[in-house]
N, C-alpha and C. Protein backbone atom coordinates (compact mmCIF):
# COMPACT_ATOMS: atom_id res chain seq x y z
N UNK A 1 -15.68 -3.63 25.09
CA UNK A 1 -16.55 -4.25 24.11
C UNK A 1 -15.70 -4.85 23.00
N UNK A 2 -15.98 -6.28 22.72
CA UNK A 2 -15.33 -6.87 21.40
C UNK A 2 -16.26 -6.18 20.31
N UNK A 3 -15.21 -6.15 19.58
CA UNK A 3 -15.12 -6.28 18.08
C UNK A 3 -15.65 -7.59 17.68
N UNK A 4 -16.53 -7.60 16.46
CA UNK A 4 -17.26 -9.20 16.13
C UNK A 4 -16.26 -9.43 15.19
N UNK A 5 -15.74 -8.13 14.33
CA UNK A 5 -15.00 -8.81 13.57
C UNK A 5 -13.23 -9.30 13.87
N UNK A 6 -12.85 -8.81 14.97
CA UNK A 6 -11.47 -9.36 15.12
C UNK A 6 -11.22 -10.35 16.26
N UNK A 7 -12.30 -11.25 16.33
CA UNK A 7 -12.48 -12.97 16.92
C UNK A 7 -12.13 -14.10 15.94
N UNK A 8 -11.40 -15.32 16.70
CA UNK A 8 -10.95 -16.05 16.26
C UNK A 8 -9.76 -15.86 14.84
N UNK A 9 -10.19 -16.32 13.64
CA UNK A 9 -9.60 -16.49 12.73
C UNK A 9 -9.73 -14.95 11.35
N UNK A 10 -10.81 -14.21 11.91
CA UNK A 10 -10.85 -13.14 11.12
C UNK A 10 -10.56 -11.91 11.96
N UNK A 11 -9.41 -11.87 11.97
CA UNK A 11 -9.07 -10.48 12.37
C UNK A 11 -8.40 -9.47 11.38
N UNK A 12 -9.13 -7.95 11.81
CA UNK A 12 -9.13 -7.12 10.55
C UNK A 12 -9.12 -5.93 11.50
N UNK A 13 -8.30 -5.05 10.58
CA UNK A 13 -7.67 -3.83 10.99
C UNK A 13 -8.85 -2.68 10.52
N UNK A 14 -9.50 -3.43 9.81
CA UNK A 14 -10.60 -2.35 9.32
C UNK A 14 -10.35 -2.03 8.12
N UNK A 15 -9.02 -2.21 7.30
CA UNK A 15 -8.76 -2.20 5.84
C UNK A 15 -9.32 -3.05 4.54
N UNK A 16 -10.32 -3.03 4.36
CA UNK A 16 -10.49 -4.92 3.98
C UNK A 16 -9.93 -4.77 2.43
N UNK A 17 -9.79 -3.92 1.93
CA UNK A 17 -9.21 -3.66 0.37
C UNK A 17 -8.08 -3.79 0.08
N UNK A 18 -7.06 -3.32 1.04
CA UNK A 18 -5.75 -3.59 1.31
C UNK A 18 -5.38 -4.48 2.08
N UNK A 19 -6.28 -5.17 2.72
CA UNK A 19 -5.97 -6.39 3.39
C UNK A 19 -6.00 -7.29 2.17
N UNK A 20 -7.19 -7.34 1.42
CA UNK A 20 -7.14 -8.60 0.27
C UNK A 20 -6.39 -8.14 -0.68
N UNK A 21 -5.61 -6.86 -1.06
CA UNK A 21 -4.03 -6.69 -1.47
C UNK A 21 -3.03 -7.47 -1.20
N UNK A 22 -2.84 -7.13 0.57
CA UNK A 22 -1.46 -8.02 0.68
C UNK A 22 -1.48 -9.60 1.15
N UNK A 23 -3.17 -9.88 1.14
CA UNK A 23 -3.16 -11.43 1.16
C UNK A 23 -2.63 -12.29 -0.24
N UNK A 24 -3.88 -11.38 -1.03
CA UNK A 24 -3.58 -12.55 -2.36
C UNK A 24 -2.25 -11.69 -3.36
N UNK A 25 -1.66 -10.57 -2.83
CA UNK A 25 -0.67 -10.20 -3.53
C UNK A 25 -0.88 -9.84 -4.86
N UNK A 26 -1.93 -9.58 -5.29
CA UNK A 26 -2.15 -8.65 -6.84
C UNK A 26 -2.15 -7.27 -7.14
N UNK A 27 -1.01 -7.17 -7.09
CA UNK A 27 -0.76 -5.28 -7.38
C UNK A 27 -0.88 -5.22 -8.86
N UNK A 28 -0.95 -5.94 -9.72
CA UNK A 28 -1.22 -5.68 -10.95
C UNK A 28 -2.16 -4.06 -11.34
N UNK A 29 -3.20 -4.19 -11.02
CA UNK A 29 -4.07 -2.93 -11.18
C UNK A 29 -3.51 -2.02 -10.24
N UNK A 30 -3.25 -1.83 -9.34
CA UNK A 30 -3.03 -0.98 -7.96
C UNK A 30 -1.50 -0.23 -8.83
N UNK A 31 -0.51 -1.35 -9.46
CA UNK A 31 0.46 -0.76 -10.12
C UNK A 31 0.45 -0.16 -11.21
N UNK A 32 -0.37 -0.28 -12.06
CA UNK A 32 -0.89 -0.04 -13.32
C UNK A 32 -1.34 1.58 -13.21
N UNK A 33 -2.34 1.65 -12.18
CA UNK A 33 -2.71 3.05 -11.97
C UNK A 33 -1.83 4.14 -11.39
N UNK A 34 -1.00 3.53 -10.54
CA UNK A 34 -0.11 4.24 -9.45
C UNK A 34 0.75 4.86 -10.69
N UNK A 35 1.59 3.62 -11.48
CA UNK A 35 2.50 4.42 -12.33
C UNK A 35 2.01 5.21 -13.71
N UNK A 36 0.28 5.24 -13.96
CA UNK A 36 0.26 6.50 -14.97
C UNK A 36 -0.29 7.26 -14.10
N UNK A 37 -0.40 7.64 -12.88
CA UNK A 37 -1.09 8.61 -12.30
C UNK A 37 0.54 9.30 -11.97
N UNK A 38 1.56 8.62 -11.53
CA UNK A 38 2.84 9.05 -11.43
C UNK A 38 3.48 9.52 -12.65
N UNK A 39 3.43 9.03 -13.80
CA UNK A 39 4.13 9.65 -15.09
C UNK A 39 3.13 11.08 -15.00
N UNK A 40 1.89 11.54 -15.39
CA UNK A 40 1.00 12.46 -15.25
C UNK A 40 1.36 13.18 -14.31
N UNK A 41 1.64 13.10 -13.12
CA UNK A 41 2.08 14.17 -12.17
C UNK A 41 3.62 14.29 -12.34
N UNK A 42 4.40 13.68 -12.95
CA UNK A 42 5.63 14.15 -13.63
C UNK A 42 5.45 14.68 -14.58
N UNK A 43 4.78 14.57 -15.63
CA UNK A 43 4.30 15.75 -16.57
C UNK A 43 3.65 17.00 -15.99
N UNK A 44 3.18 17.04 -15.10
CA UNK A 44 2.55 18.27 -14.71
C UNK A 44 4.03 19.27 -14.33
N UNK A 45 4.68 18.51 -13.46
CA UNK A 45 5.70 19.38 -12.15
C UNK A 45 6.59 19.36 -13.31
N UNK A 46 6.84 18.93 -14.24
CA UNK A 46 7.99 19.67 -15.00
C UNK A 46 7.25 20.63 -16.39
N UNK A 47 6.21 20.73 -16.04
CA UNK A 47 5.38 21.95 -16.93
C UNK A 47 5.55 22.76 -16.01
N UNK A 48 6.18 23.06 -15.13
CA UNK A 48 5.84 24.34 -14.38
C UNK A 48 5.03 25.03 -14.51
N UNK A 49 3.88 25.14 -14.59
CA UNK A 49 2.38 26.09 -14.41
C UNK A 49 2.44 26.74 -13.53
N UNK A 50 1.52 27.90 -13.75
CA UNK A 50 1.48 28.62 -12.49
C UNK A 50 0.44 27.99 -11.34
N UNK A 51 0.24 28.84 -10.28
CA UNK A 51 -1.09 28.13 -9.43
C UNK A 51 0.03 27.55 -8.24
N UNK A 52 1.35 26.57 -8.28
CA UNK A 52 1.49 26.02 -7.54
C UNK A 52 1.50 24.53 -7.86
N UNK A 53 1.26 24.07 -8.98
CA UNK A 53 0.96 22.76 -9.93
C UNK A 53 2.05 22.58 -9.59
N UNK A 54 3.15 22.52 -9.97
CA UNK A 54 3.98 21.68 -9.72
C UNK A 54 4.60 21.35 -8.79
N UNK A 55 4.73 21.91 -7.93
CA UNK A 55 4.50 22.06 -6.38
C UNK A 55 3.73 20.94 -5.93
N UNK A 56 2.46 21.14 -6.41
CA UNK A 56 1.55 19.99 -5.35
C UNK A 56 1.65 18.73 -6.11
N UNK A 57 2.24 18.48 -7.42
CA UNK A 57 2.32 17.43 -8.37
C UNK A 57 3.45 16.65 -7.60
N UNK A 58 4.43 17.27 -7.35
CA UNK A 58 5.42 16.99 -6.52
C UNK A 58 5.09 16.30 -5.10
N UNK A 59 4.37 16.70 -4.74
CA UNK A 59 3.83 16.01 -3.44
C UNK A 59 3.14 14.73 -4.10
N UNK A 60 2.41 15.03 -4.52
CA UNK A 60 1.38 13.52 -4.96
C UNK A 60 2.43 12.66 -5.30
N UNK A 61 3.28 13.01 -6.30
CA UNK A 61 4.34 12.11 -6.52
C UNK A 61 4.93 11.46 -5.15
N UNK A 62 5.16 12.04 -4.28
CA UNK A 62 5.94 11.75 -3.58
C UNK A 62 5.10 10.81 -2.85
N UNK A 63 3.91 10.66 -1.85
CA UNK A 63 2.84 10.45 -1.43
C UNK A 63 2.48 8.67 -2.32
N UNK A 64 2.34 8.47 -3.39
CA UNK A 64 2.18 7.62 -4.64
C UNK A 64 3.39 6.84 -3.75
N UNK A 65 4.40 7.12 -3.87
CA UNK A 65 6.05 6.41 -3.73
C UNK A 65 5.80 6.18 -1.99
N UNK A 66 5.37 6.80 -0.80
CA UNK A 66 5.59 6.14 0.18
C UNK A 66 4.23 5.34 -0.06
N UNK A 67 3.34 5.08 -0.38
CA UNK A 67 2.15 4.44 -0.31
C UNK A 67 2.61 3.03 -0.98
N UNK A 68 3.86 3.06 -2.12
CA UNK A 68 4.54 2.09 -2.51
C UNK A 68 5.13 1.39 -1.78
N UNK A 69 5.83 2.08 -0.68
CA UNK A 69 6.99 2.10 0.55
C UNK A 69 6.06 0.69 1.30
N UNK A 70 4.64 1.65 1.45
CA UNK A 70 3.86 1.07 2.80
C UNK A 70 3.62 -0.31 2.13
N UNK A 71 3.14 -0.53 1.08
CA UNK A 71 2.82 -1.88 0.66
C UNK A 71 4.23 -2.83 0.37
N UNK A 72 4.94 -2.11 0.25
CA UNK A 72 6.44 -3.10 0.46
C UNK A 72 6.87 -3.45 2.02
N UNK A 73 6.47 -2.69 2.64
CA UNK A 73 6.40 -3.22 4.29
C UNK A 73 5.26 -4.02 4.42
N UNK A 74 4.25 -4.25 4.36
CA UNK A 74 3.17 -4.81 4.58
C UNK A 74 3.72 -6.50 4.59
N UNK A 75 4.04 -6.33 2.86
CA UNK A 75 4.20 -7.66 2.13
C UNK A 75 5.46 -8.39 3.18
N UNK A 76 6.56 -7.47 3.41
CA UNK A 76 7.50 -7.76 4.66
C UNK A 76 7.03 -8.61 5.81
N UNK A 77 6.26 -7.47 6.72
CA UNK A 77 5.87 -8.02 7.83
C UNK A 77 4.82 -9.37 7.70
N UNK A 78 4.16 -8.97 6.76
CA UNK A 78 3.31 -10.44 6.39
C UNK A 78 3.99 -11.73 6.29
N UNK A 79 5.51 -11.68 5.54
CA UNK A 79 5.96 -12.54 5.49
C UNK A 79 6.94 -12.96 6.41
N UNK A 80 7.16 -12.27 7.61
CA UNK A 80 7.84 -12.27 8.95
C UNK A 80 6.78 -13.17 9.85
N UNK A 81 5.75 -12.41 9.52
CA UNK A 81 4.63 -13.50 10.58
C UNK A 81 4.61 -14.81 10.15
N UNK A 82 4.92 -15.05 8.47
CA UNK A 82 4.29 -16.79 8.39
C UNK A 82 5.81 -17.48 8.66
N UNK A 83 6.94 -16.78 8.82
CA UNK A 83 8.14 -17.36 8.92
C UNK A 83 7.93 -17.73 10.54
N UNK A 84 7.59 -16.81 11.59
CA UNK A 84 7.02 -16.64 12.58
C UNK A 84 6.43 -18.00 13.11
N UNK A 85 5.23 -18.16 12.35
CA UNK A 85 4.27 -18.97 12.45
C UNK A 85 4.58 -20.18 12.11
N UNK A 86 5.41 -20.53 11.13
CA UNK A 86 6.36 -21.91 10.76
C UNK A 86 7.36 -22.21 11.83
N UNK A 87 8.14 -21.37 12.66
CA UNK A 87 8.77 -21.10 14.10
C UNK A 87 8.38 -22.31 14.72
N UNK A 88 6.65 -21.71 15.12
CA UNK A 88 6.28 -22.34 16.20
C UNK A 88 5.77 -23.60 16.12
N UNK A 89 5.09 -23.66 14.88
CA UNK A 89 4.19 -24.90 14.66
C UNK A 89 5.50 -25.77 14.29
N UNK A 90 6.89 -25.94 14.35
CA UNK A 90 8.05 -27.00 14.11
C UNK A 90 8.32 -27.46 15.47
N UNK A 91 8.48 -26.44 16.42
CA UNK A 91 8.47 -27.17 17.32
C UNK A 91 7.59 -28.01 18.46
């Protein structure tokens, strides 16, 4: 069974929020939040609290930074395909 939505010219992974991320390229807000939600969980993990806080602050941190990772690959491969795609349509 097709998919209606990944025919012809709209094909979609099912992300559509992060798809119109790495189309129109505005991390402005997406960065904005990432790095005070990241300073905040660096304030937590070097409060050492009990519970395990800094521990799991540590993870989120970390988690925040590959989710950074993933959108720096994205923007990559995105721009591999239109180099790709300029390839073919020259010759």
């Amino acid at each position: 069974m097709t998919n209606p939505k990944n025919t012809g010219e709209n094909l979609s992974a099912g992300y559509p929020r992060i798809e119109k991320l790495v189309e129109t390229e505005d991390f402005d807000e997406i960065n904005k939040s990432f790095a005070k939600a990241h300073d905040d969980l660096e304030e937590i993990a070097k409060a050492k609290q009990g519970l395990g806080k800094g521990k799991s602050a540590k993870k989120a941190m970390k988690a925040y930074e590959l989710t950074s990772e993933l959108f720096k690959e994205l923007l990559s491969l995105k721009y591999q395909m239109i180099e790709n795609m300029k390839g073919k349509n020259s010759k």
